[in-house]
PDB file of N, CA and C in Angstrom:
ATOM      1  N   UNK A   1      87.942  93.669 119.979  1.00  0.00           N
ATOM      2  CA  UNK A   1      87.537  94.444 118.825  1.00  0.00           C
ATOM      3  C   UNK A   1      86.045  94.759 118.963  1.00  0.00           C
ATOM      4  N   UNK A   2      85.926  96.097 119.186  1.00  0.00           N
ATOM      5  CA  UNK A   2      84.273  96.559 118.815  1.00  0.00           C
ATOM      6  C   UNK A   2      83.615  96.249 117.801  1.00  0.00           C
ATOM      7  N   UNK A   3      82.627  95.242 117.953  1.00  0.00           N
ATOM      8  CA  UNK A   3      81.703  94.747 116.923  1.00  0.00           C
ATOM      9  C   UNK A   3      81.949  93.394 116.318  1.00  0.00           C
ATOM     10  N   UNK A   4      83.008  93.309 117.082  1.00  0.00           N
ATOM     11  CA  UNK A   4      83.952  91.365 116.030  1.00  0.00           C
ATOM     12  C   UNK A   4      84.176  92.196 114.412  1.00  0.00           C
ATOM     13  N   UNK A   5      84.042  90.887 114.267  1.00  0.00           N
ATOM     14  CA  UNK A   5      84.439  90.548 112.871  1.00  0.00           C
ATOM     15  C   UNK A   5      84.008  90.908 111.900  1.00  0.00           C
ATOM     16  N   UNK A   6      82.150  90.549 112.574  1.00  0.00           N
ATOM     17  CA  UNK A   6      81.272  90.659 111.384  1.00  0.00           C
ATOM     18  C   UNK A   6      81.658  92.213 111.190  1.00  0.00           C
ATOM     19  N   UNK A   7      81.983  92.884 112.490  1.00  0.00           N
ATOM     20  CA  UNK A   7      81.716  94.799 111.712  1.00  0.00           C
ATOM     21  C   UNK A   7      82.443  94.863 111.446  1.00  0.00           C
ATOM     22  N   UNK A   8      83.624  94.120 111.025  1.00  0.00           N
ATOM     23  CA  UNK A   8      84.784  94.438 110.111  1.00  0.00           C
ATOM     24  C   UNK A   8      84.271  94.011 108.354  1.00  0.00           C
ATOM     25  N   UNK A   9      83.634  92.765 108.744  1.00  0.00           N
ATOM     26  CA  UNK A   9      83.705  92.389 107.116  1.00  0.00           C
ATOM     27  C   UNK A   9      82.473  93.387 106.416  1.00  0.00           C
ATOM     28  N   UNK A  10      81.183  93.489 107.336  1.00  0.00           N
ATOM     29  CA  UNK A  10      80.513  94.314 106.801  1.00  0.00           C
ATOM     30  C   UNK A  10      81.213  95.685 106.451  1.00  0.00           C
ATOM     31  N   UNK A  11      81.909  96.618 107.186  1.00  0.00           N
ATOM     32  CA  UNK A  11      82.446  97.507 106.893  1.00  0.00           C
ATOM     33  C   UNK A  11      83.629  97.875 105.605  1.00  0.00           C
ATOM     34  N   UNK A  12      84.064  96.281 105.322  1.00  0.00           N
ATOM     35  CA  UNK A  12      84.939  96.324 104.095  1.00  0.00           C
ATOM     36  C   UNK A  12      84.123  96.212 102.967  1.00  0.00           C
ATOM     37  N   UNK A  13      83.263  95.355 103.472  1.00  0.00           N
ATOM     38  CA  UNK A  13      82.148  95.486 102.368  1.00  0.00           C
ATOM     39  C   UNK A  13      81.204  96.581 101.612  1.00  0.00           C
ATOM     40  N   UNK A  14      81.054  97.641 102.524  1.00  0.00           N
ATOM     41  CA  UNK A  14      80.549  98.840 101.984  1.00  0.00           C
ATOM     42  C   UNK A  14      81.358  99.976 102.229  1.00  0.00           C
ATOM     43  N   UNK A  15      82.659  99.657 102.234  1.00  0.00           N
ATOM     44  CA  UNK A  15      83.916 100.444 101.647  1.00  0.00           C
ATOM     45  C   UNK A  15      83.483  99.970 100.225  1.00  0.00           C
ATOM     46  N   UNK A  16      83.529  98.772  99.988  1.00  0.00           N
ATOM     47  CA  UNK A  16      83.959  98.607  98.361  1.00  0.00           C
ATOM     48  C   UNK A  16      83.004  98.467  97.736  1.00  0.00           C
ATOM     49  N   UNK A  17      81.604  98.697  97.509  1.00  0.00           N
ATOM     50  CA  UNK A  17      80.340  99.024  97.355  1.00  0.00           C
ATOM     51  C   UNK A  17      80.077 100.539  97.111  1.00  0.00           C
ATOM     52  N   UNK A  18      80.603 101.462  98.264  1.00  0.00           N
ATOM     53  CA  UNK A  18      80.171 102.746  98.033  1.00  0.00           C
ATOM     54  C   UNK A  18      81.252 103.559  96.716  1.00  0.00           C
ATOM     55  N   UNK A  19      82.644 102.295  96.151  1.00  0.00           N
ATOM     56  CA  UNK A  19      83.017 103.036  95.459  1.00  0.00           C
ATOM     57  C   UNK A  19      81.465 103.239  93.980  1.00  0.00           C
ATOM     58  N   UNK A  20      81.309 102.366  93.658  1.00  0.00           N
ATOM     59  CA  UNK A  20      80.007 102.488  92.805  1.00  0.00           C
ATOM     60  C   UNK A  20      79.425 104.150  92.565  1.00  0.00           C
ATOM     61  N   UNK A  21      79.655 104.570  94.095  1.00  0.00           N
ATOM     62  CA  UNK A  21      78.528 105.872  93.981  1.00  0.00           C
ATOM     63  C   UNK A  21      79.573 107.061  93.719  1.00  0.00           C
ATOM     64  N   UNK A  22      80.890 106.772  93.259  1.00  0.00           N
ATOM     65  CA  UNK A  22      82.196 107.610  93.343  1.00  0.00           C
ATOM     66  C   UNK A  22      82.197 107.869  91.884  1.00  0.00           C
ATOM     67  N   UNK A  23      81.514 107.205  90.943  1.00  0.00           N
ATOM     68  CA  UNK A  23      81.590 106.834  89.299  1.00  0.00           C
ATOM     69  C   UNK A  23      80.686 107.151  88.708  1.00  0.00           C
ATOM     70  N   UNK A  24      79.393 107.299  89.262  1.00  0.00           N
ATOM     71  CA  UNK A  24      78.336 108.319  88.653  1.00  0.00           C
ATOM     72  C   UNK A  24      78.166 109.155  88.392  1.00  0.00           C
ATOM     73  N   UNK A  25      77.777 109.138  87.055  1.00  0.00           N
ATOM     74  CA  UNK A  25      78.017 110.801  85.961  1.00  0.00           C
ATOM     75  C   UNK A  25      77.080 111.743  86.770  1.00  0.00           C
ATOM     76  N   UNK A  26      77.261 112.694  86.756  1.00  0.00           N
ATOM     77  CA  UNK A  26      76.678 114.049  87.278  1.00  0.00           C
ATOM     78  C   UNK A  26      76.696 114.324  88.571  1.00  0.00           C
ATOM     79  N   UNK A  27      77.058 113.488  89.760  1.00  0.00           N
ATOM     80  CA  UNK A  27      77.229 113.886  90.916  1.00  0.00           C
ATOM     81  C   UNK A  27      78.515 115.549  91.111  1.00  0.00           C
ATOM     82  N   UNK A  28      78.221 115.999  92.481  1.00  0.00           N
ATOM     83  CA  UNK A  28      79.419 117.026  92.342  1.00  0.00           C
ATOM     84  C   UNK A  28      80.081 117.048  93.238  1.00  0.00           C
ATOM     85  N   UNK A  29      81.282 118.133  93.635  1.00  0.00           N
ATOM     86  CA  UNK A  29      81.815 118.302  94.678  1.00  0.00           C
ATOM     87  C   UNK A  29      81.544 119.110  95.583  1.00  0.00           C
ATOM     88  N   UNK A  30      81.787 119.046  96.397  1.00  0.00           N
ATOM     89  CA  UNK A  30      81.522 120.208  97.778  1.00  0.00           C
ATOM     90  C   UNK A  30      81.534 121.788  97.108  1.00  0.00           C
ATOM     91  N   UNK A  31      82.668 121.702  96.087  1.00  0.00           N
ATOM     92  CA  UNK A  31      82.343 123.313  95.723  1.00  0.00           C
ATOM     93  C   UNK A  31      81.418 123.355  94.505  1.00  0.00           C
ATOM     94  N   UNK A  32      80.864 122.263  93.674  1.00  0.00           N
ATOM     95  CA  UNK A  32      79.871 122.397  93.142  1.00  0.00           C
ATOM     96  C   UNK A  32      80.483 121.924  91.530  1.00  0.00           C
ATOM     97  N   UNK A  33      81.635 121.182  91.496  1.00  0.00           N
ATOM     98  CA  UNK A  33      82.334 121.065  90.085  1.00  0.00           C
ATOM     99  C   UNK A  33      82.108 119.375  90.266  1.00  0.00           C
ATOM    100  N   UNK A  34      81.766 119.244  88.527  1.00  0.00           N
ATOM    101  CA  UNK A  34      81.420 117.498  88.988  1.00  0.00           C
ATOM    102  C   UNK A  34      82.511 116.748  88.953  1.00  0.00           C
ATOM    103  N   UNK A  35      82.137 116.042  89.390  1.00  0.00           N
ATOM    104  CA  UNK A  35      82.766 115.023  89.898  1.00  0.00           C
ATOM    105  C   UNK A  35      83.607 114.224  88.766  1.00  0.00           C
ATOM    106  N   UNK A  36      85.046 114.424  88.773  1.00  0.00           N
ATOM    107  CA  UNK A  36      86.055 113.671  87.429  1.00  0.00           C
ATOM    108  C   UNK A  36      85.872 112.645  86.831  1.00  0.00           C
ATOM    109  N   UNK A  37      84.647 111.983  87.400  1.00  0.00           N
ATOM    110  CA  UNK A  37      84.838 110.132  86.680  1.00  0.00           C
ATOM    111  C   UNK A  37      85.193 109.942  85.508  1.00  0.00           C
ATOM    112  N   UNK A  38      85.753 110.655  84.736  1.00  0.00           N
ATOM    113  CA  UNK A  38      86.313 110.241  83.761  1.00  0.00           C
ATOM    114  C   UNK A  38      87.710 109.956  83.550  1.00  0.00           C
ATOM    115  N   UNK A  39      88.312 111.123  84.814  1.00  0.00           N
ATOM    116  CA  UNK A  39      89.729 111.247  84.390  1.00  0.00           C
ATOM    117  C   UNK A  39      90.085 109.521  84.742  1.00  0.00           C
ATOM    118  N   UNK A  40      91.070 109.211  84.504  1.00  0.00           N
ATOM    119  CA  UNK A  40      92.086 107.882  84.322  1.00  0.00           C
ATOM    120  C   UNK A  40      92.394 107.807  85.669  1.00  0.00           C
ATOM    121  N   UNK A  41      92.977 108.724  86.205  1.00  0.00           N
ATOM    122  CA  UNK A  41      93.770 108.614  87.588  1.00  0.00           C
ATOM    123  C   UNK A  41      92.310 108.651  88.857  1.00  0.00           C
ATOM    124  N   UNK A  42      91.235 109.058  88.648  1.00  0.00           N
ATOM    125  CA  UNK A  42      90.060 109.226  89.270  1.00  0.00           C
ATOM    126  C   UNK A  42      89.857 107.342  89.341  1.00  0.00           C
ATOM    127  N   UNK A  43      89.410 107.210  88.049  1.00  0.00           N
ATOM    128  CA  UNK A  43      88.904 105.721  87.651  1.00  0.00           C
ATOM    129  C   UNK A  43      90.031 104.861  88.654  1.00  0.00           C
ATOM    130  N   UNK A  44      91.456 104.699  88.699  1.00  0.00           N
ATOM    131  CA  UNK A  44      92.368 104.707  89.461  1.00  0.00           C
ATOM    132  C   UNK A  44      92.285 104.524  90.602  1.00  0.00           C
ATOM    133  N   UNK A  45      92.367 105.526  91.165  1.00  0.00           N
ATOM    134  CA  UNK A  45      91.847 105.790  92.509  1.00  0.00           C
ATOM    135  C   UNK A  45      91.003 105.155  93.373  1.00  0.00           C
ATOM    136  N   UNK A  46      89.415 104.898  92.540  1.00  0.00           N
ATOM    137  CA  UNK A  46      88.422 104.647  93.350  1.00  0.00           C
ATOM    138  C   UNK A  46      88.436 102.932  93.040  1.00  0.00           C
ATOM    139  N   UNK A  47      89.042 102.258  91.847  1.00  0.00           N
ATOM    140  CA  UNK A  47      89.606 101.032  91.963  1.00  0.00           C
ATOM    141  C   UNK A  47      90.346 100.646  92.784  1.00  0.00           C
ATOM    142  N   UNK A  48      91.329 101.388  93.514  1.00  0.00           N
ATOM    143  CA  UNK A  48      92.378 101.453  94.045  1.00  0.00           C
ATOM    144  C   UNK A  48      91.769 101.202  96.187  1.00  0.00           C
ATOM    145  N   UNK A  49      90.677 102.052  96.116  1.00  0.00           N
ATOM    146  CA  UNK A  49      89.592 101.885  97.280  1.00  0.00           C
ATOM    147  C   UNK A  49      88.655 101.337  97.009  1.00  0.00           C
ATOM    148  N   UNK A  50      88.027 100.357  95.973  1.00  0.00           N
ATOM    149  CA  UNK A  50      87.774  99.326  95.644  1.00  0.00           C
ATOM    150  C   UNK A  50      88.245  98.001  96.427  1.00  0.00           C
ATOM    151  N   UNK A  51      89.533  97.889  96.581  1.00  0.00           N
ATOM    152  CA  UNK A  51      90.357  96.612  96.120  1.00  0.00           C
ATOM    153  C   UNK A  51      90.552  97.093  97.945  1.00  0.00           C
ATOM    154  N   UNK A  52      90.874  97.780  98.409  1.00  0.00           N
ATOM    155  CA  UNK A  52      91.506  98.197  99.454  1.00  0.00           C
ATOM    156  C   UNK A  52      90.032  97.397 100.471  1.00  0.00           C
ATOM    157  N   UNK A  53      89.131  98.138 100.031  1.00  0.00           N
ATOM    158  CA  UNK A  53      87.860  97.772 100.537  1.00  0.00           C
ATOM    159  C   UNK A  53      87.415  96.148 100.921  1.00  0.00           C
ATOM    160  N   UNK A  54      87.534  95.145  99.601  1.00  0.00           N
ATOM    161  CA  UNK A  54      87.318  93.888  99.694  1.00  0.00           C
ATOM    162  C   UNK A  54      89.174  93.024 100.045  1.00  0.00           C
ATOM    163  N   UNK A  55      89.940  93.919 100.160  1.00  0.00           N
ATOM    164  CA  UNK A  55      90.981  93.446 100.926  1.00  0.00           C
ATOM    165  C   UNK A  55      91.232  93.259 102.715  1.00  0.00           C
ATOM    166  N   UNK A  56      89.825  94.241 103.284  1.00  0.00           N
ATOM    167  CA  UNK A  56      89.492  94.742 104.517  1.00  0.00           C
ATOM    168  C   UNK A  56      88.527  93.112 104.934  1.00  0.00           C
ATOM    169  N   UNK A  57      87.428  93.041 103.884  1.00  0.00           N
ATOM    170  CA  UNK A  57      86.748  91.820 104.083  1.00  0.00           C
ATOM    171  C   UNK A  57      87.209  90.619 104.471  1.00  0.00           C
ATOM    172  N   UNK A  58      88.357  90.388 103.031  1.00  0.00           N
ATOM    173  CA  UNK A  58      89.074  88.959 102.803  1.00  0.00           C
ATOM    174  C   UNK A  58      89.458  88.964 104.912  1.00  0.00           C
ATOM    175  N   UNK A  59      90.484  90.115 105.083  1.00  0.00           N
ATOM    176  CA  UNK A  59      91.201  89.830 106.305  1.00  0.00           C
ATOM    177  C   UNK A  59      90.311  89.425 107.349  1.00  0.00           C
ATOM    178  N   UNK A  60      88.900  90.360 107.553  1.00  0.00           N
ATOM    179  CA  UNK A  60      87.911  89.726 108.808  1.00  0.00           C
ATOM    180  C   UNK A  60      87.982  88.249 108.749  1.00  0.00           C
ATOM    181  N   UNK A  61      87.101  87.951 107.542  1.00  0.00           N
ATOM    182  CA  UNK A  61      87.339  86.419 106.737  1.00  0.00           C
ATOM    183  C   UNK A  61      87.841  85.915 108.076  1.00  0.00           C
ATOM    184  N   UNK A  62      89.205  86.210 107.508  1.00  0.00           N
ATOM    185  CA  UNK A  62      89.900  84.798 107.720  1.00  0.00           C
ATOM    186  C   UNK A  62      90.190  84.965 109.222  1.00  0.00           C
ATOM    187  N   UNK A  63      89.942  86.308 109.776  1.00  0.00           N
ATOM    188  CA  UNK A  63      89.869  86.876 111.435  1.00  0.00           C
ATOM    189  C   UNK A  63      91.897  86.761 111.699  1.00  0.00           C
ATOM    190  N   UNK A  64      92.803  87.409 110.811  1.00  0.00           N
ATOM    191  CA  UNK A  64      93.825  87.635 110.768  1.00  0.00           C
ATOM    192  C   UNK A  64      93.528  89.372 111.304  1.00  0.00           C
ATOM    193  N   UNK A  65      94.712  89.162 112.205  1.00  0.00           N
ATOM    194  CA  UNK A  65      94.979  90.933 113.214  1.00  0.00           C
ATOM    195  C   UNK A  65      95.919  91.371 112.215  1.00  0.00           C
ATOM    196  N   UNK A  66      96.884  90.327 111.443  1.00  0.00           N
ATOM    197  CA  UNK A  66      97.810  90.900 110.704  1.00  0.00           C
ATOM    198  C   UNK A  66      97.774  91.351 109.257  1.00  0.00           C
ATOM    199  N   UNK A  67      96.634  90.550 108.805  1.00  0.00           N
ATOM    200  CA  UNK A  67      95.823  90.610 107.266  1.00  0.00           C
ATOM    201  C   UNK A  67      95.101  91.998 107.708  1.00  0.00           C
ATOM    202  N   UNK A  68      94.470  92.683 108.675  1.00  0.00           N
ATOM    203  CA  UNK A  68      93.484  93.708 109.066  1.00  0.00           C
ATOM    204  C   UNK A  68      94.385  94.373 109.175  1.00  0.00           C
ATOM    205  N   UNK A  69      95.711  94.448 109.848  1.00  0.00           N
ATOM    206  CA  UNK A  69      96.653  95.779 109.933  1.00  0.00           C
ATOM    207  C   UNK A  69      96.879  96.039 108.517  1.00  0.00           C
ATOM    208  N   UNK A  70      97.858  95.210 107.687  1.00  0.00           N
ATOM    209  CA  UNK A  70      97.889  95.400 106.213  1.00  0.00           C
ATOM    210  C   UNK A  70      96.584  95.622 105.683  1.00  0.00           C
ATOM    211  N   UNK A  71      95.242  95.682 105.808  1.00  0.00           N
ATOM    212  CA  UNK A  71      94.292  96.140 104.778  1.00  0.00           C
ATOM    213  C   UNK A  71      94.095  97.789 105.388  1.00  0.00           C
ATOM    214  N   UNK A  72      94.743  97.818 106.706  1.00  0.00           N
ATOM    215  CA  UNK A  72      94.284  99.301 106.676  1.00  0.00           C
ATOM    216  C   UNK A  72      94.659  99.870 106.403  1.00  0.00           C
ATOM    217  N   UNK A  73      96.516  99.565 106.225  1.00  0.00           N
ATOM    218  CA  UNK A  73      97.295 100.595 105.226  1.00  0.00           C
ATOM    219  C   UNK A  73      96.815 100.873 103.879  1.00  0.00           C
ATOM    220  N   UNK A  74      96.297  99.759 103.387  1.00  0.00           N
ATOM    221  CA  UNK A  74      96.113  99.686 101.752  1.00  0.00           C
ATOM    222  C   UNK A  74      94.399 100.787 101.947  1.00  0.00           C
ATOM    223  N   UNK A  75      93.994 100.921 102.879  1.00  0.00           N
ATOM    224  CA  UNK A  75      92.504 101.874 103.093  1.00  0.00           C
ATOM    225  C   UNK A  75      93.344 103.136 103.205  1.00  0.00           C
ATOM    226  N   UNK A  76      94.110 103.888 103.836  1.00  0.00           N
ATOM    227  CA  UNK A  76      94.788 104.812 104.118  1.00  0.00           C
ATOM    228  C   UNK A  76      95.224 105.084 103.148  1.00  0.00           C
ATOM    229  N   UNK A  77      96.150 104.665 102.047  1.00  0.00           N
ATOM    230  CA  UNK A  77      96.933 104.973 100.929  1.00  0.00           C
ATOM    231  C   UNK A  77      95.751 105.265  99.854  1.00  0.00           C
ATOM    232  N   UNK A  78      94.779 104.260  99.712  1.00  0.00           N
ATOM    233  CA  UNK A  78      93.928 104.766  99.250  1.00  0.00           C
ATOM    234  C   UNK A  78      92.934 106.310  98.895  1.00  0.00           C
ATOM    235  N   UNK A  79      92.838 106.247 100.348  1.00  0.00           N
ATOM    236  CA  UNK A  79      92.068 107.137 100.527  1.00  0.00           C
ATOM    237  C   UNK A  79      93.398 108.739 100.167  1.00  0.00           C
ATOM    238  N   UNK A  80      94.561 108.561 100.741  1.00  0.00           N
ATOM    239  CA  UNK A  80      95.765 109.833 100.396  1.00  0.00           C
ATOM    240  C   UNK A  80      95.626 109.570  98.828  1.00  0.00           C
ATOM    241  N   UNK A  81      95.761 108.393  98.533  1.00  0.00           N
ATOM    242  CA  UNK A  81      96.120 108.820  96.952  1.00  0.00           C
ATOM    243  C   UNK A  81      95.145 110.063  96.027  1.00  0.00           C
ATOM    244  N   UNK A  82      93.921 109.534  96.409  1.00  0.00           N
ATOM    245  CA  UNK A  82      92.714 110.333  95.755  1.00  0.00           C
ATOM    246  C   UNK A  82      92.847 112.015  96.650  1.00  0.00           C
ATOM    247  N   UNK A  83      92.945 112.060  97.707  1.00  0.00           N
ATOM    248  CA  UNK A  83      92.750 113.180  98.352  1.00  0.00           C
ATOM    249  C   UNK A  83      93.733 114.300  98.483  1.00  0.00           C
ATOM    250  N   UNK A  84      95.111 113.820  97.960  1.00  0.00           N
ATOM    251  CA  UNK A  84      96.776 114.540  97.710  1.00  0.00           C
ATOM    252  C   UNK A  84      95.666 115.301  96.267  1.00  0.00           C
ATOM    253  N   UNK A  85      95.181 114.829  95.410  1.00  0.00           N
ATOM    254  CA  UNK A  85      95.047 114.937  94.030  1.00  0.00           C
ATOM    255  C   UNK A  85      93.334 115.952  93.537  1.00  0.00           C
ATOM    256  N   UNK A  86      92.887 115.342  94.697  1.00  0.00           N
ATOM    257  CA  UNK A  86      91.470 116.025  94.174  1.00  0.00           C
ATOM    258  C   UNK A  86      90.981 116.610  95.400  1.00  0.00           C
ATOM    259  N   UNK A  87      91.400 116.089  96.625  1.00  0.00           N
ATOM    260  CA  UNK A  87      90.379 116.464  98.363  1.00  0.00           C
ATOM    261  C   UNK A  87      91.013 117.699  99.157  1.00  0.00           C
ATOM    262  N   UNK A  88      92.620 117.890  99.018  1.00  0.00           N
ATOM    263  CA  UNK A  88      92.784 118.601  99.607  1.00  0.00           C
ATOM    264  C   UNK A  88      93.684 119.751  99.141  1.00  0.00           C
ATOM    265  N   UNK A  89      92.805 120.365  97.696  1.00  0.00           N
ATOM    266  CA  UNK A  89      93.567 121.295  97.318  1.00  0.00           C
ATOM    267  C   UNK A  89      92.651 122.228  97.442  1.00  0.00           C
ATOM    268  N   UNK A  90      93.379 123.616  97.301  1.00  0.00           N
ATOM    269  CA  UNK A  90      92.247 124.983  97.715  1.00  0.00           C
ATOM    270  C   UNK A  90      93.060 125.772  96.608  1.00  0.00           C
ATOM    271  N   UNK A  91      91.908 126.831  96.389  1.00  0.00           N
ATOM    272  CA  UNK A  91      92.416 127.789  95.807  1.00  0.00           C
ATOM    273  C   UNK A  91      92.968 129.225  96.305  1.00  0.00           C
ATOM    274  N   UNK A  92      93.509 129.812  95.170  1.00  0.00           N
ATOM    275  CA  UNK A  92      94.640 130.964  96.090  1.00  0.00           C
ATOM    276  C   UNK A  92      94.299 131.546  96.974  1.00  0.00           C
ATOM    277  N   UNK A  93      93.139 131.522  97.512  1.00  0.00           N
ATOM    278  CA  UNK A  93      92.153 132.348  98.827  1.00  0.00           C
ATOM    279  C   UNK A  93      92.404 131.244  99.801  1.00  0.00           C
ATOM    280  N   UNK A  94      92.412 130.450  99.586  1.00  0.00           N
ATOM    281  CA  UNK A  94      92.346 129.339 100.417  1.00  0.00           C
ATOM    282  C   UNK A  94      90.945 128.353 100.564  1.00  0.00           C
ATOM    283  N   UNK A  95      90.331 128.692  99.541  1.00  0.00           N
ATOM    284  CA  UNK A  95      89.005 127.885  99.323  1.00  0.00           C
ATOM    285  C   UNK A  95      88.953 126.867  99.073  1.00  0.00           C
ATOM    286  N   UNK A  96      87.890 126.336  98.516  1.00  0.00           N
ATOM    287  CA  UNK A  96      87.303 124.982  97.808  1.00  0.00           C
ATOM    288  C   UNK A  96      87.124 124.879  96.240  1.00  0.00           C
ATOM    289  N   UNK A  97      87.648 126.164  95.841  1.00  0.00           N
ATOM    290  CA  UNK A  97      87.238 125.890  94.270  1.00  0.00           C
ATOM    291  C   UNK A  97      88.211 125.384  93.435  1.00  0.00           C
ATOM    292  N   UNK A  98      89.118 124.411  93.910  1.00  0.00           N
ATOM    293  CA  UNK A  98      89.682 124.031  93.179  1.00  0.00           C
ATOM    294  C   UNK A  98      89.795 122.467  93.485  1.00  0.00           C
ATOM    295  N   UNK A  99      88.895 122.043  94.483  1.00  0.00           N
ATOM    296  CA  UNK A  99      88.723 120.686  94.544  1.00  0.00           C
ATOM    297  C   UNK A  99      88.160 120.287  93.284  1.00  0.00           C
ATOM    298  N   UNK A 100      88.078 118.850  92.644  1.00  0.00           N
ATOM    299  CA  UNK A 100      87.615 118.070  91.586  1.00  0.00           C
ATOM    300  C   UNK A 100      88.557 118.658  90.648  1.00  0.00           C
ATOM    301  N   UNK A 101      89.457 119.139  90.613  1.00  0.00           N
ATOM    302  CA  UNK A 101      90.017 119.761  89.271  1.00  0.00           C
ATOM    303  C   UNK A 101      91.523 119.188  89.502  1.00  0.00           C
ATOM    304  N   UNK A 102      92.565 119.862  88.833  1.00  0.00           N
ATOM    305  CA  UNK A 102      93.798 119.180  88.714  1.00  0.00           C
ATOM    306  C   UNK A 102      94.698 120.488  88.638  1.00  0.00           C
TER     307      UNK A 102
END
């Protein structure tokens, strides 16, 4: 493994740290619409890659290959859940203006 362990646990660790900066009022999106932190399923979400995040840690921890395969699914699902919903929608042109929206 490139980096051991430690760059695993550090790396789960600021997975689940940078959700923090996912929840701050006024940030925006790529097309310039802010950022949902309010909606329920948003709040959701970035709990959801939260947990995924310090589930990545626990596994270095304990230096389980099989605890690290299962945390990467739970990073992956994560990351689809939010991005089916807010990352990878476009509008009828095929743009960006309909990211952050629903």
């Amino acid at each position: 493994m490139f980096g051991g362990w430690q760059a695993v646990e550090d790396s789960g660790l600021a997975l689940a740290e940078a959700t923090r900066l996912l929840t701050v009022p006024g940030r925006l999106c790529s097309n310039g619409k802010p950022v949902p932190v309010q909606n329920a399923d948003w709040i959701k979400f970035v709990q959801g890659l939260r947990q995924a995040g310090l589930t990545t840690y626990k596994a270095a921890q304990a230096k389980s290959q099989d605890a690290l395969s299962d945390a990467s699914d739970k990073v992956t699902l994560a990351c689809m859940n939010c991005h089916d919903v807010y990352r990878e929608k476009t509008d009828a042109q095929g743009g960006l203006a309909a990211r952050c929206t629903k």
